[in-house]
Protein backbone atom coordinates (compact mmCIF):
# COMPACT_ATOMS: atom_id res chain seq x y z
CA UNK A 1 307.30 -28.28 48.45
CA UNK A 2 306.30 -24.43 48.58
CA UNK A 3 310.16 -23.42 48.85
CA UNK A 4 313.22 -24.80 48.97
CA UNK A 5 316.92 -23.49 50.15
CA UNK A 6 320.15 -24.86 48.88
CA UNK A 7 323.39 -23.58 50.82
CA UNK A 8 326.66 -24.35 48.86
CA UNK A 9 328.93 -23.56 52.20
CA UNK A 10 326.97 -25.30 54.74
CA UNK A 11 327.26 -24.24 58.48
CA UNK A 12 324.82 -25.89 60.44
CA UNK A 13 324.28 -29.43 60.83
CA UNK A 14 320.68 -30.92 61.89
CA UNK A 15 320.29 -34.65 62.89
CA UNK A 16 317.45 -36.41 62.07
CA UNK A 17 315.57 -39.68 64.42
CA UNK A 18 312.59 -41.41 63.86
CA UNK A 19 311.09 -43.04 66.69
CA UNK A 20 307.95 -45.64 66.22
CA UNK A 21 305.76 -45.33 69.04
CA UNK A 22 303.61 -48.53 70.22
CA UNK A 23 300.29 -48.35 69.48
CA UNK A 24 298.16 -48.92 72.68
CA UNK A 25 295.07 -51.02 72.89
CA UNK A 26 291.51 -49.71 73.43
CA UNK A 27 288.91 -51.47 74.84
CA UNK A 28 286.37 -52.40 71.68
CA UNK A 29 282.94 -53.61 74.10
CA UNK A 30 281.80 -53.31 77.29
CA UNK A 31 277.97 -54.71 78.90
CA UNK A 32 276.75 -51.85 80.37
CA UNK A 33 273.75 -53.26 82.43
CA UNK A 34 273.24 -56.96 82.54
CA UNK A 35 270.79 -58.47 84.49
CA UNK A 36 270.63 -62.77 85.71
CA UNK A 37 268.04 -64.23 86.83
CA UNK A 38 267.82 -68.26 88.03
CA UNK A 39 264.64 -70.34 89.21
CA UNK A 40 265.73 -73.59 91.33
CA UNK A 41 263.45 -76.36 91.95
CA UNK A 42 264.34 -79.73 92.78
CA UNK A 43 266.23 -81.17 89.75
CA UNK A 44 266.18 -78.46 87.21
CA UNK A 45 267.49 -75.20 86.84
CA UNK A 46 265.90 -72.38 84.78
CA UNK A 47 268.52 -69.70 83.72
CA UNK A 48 268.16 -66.01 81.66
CA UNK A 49 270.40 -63.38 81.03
CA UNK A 50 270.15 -59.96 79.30
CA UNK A 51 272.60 -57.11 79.03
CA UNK A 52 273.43 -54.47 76.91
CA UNK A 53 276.45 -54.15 74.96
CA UNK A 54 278.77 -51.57 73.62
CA UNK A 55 280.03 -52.77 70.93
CA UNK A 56 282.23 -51.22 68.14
CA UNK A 57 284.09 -53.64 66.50
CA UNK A 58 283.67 -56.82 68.10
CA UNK A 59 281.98 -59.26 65.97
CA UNK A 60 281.32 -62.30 68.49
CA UNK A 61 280.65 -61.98 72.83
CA UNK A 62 281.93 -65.19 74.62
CA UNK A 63 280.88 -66.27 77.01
CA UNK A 64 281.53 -68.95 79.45
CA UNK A 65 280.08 -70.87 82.42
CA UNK A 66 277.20 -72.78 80.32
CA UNK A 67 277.29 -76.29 81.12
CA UNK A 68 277.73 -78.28 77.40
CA UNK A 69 274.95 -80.50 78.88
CA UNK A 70 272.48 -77.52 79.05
CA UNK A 71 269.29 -76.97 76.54
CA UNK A 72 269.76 -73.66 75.13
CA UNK A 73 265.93 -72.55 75.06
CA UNK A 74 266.78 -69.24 72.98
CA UNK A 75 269.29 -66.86 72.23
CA UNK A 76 268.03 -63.29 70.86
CA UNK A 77 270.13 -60.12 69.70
CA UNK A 78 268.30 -56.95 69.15
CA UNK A 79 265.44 -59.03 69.57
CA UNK A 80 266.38 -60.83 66.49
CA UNK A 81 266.80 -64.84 67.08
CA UNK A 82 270.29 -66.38 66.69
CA UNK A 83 272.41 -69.60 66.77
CA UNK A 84 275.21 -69.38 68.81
CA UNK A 85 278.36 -71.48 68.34
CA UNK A 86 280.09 -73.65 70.49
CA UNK A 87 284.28 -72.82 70.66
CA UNK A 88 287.11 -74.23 72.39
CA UNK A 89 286.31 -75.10 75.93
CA UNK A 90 282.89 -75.07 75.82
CA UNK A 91 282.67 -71.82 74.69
CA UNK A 92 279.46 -69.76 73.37
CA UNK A 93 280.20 -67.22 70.70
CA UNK A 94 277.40 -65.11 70.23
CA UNK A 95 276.91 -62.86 67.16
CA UNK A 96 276.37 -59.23 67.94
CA UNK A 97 275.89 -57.91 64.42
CA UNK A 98 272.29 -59.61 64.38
CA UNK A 99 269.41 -57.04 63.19
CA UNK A 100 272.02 -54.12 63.19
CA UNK A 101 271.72 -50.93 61.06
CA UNK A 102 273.48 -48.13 60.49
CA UNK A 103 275.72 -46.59 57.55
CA UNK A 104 278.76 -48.84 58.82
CA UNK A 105 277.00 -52.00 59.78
CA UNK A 106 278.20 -51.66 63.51
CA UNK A 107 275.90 -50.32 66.48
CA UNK A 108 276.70 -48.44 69.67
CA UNK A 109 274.68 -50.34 71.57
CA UNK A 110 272.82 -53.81 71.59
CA UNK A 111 271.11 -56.47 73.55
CA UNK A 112 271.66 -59.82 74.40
CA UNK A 113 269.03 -62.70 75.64
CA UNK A 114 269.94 -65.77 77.00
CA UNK A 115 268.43 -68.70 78.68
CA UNK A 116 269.01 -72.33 79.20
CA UNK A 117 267.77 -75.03 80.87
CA UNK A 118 270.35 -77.11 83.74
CA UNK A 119 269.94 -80.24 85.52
CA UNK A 120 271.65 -80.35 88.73
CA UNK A 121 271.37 -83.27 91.77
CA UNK A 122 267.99 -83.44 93.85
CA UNK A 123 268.12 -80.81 96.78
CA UNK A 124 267.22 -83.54 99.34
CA UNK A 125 266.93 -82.09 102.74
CA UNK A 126 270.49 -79.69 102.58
CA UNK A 127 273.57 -79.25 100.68
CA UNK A 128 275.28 -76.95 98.32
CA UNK A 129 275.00 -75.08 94.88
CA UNK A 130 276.84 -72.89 92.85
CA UNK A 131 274.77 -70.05 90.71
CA UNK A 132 277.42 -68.05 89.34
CA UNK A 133 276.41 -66.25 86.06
CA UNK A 134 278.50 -67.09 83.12
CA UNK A 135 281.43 -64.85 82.36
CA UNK A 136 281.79 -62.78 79.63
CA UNK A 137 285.23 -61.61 77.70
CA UNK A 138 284.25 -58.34 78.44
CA UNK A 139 284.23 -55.91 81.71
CA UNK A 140 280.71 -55.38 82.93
CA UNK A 141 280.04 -52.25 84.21
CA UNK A 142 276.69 -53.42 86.56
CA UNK A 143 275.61 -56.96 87.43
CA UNK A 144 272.31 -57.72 88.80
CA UNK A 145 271.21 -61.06 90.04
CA UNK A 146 267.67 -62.52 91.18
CA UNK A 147 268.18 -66.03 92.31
CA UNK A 148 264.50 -68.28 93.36
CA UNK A 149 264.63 -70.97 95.99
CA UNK A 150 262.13 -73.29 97.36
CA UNK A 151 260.64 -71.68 100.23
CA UNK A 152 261.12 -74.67 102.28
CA UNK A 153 264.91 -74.40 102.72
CA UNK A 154 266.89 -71.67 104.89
CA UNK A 155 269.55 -70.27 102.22
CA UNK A 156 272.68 -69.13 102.98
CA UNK A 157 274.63 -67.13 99.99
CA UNK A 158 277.87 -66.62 99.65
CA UNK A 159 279.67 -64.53 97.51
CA UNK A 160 281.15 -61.55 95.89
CA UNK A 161 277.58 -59.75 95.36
CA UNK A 162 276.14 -57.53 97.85
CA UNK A 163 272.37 -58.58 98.81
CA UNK A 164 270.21 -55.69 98.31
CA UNK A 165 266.12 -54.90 99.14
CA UNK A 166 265.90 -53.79 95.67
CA UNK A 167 268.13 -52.94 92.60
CA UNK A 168 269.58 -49.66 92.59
CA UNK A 169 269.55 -49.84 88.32
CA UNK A 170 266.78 -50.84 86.01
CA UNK A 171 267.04 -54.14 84.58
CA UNK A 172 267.77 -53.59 81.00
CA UNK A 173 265.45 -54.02 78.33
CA UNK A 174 266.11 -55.56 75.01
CA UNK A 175 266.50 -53.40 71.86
CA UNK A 176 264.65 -53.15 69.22
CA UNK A 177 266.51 -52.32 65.68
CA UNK A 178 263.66 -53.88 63.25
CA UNK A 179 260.59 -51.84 62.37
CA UNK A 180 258.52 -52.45 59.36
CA UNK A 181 255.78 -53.10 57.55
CA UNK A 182 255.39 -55.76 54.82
CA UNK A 183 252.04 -56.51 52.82
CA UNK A 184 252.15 -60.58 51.17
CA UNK A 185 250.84 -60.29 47.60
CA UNK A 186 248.07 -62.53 46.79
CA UNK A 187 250.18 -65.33 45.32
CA UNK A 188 252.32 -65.22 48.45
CA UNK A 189 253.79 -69.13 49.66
CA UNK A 190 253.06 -69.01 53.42
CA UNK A 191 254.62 -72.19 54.38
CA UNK A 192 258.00 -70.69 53.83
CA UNK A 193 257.30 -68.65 56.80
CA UNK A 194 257.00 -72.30 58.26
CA UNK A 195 259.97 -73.88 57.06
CA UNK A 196 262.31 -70.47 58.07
CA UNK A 197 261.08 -71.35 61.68
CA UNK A 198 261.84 -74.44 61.70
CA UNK A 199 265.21 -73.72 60.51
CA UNK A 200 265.93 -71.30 63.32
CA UNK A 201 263.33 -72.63 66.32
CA UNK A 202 264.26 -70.21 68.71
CA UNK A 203 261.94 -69.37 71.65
CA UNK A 204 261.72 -66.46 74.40
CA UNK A 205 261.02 -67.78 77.80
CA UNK A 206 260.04 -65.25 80.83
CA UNK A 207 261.33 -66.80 84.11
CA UNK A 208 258.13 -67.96 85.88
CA UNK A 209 258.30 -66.25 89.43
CA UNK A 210 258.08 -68.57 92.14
CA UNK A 211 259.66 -69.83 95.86
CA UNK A 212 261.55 -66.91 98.02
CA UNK A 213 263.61 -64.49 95.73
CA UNK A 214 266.81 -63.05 97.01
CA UNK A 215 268.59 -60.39 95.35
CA UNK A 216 272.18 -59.38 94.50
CA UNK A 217 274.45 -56.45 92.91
CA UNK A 218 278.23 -56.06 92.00
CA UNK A 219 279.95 -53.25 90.64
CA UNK A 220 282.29 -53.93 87.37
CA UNK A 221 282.83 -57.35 87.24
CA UNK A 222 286.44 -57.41 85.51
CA UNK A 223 288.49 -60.79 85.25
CA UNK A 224 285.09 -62.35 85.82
CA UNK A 225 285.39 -62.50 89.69
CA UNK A 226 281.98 -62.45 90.07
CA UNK A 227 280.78 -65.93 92.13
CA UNK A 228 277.57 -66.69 93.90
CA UNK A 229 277.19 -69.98 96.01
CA UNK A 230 274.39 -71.25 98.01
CA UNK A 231 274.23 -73.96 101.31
CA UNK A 232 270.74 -74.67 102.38
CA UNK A 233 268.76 -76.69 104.56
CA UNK A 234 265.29 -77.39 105.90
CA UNK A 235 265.15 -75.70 109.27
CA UNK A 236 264.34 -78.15 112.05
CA UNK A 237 261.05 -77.91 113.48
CA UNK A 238 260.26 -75.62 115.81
CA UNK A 239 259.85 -76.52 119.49
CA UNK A 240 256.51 -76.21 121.30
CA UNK A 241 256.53 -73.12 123.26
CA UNK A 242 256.64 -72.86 126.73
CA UNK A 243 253.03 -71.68 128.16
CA UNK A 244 253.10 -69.12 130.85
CA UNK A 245 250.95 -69.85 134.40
CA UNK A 246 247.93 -68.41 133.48
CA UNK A 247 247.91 -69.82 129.83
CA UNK A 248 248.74 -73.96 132.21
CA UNK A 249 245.80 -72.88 134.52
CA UNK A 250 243.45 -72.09 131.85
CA UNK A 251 244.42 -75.85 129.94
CA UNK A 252 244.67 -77.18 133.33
CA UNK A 253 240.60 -75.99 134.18
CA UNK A 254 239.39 -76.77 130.22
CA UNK A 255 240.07 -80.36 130.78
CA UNK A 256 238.76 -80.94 133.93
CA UNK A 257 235.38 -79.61 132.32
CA UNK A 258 235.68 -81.85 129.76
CA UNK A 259 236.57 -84.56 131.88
CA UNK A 260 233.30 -83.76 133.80
């Protein structure tokens, strides 16, 4: 207190309220740019997905839409391997704090790498799929989606994405946090370089490119209302073409030469 006053014959009189205002939530992560790619052949299903996260305080992403059946061929953060973990519902939790730096331990942005391998029903000769991406606890701000059928089948997709010729974004790219040198002294064990893979045996696939690709973008996916369904069928053949007159009278004089 720098001064203070002290009337002996007060003649004012000065009300006091405090009021508590509620503290309003902020959004703590967002994917900026993620990116899902699937490869369909007959009984299997080959799956990836990348994006890149905003993060600042969220420890875990969830994510949702994996089948529990499905073999999780790797999971990478900052292009560090991970575990993920399952949770209620068949939930993935997926650490984001892998290969971080920084003074605080948190970073502004990171990557995520998915895939997994699906088993679904033989195609046969038509029917039905659904190749919605897994949904995330977070908004997305861009979606991208390359889907690869059998060239065989006429496709029909269906949908809350908007087919496109080409992507209007760059698919994002993973990020790289880790950068350094080590030199082994002489002495140096090797097979514990061995035995840590084998602890954490986590490999990164590239989705092979084959059949006919189609391609697909939404705009912030929010309340994960982002679904993608497919109903194919091999086409019938086609029927012979009619020939014109000159095309029957040309046939017409062919085989009477052979016939001669």
């Amino acid at each position: 207190i720098i001064l203070a006053y002290k009337y002996l014959t007060p003649h004012h009189q000065l009300e006091l309220t405090a009021v508590h205002h509620a503290t309003l939530e902020v959004m703590e992560a967002a994917v900026n740019n993620a990116h899902y790619k699937a490869l369909v052949v007959d009984t299997h299903a080959l799956y990836s997905l990348i994006m890149t996260v905003q993060n600042t305080r969220q420890q875990y992403l969830t994510v949702t839409g994996v089948p529990s059946d499905a073999v999780i061929v790797g999971v990478h953060v900052n292009s560090v391997p991970t575990a993920p973990v399952r949770g209620k519902g068949g939930r993935l939790l997926v650490p984001l704090l892998v290969g971080a730096q920084g003074n605080d331990g948190w970073v502004k942005e990171a990557s995520v790498e998915m895939s997994w391998l699906a088993h679904h029903a033989g195609l046969g000769d038509h029917g039905s799929m659904t190749l919605t991406p897994p949904q995330l606890a977070i908004p997305v701000l861009f979606l991208s989606a390359e889907i690869q059928f059998p060239k065989q089948y006429a496709a029909n997709f269906t949908g809350s994405f908007t087919p496109v010729a080409k992507f209007s974004r760059e698919i994002p790219q993973p990020v790289v946090f880790q950068d350094s040198r080590d030199v082994a002294p002489s002495d140096f064990d090797f097979t514990t370089v061995v035995e840590d893979r084998q602890q954490n045996p986590n490999v990164k696939v590239a989705v092979p490119r084959s059949g006919q690709r189609y391609l697909f973008e939404r705009l912030l996916v929010v309340d994960n209302l982002a679904d993608l369904h497919v109903a194919y069928a091999i086409p019938p053949p086609k029927a012979p073409r009619e020939l014109r007159w000159w095309e029957s009278v040309i046939k017409r004089a062919k085989n009477g030469f052979s016939s001669m």
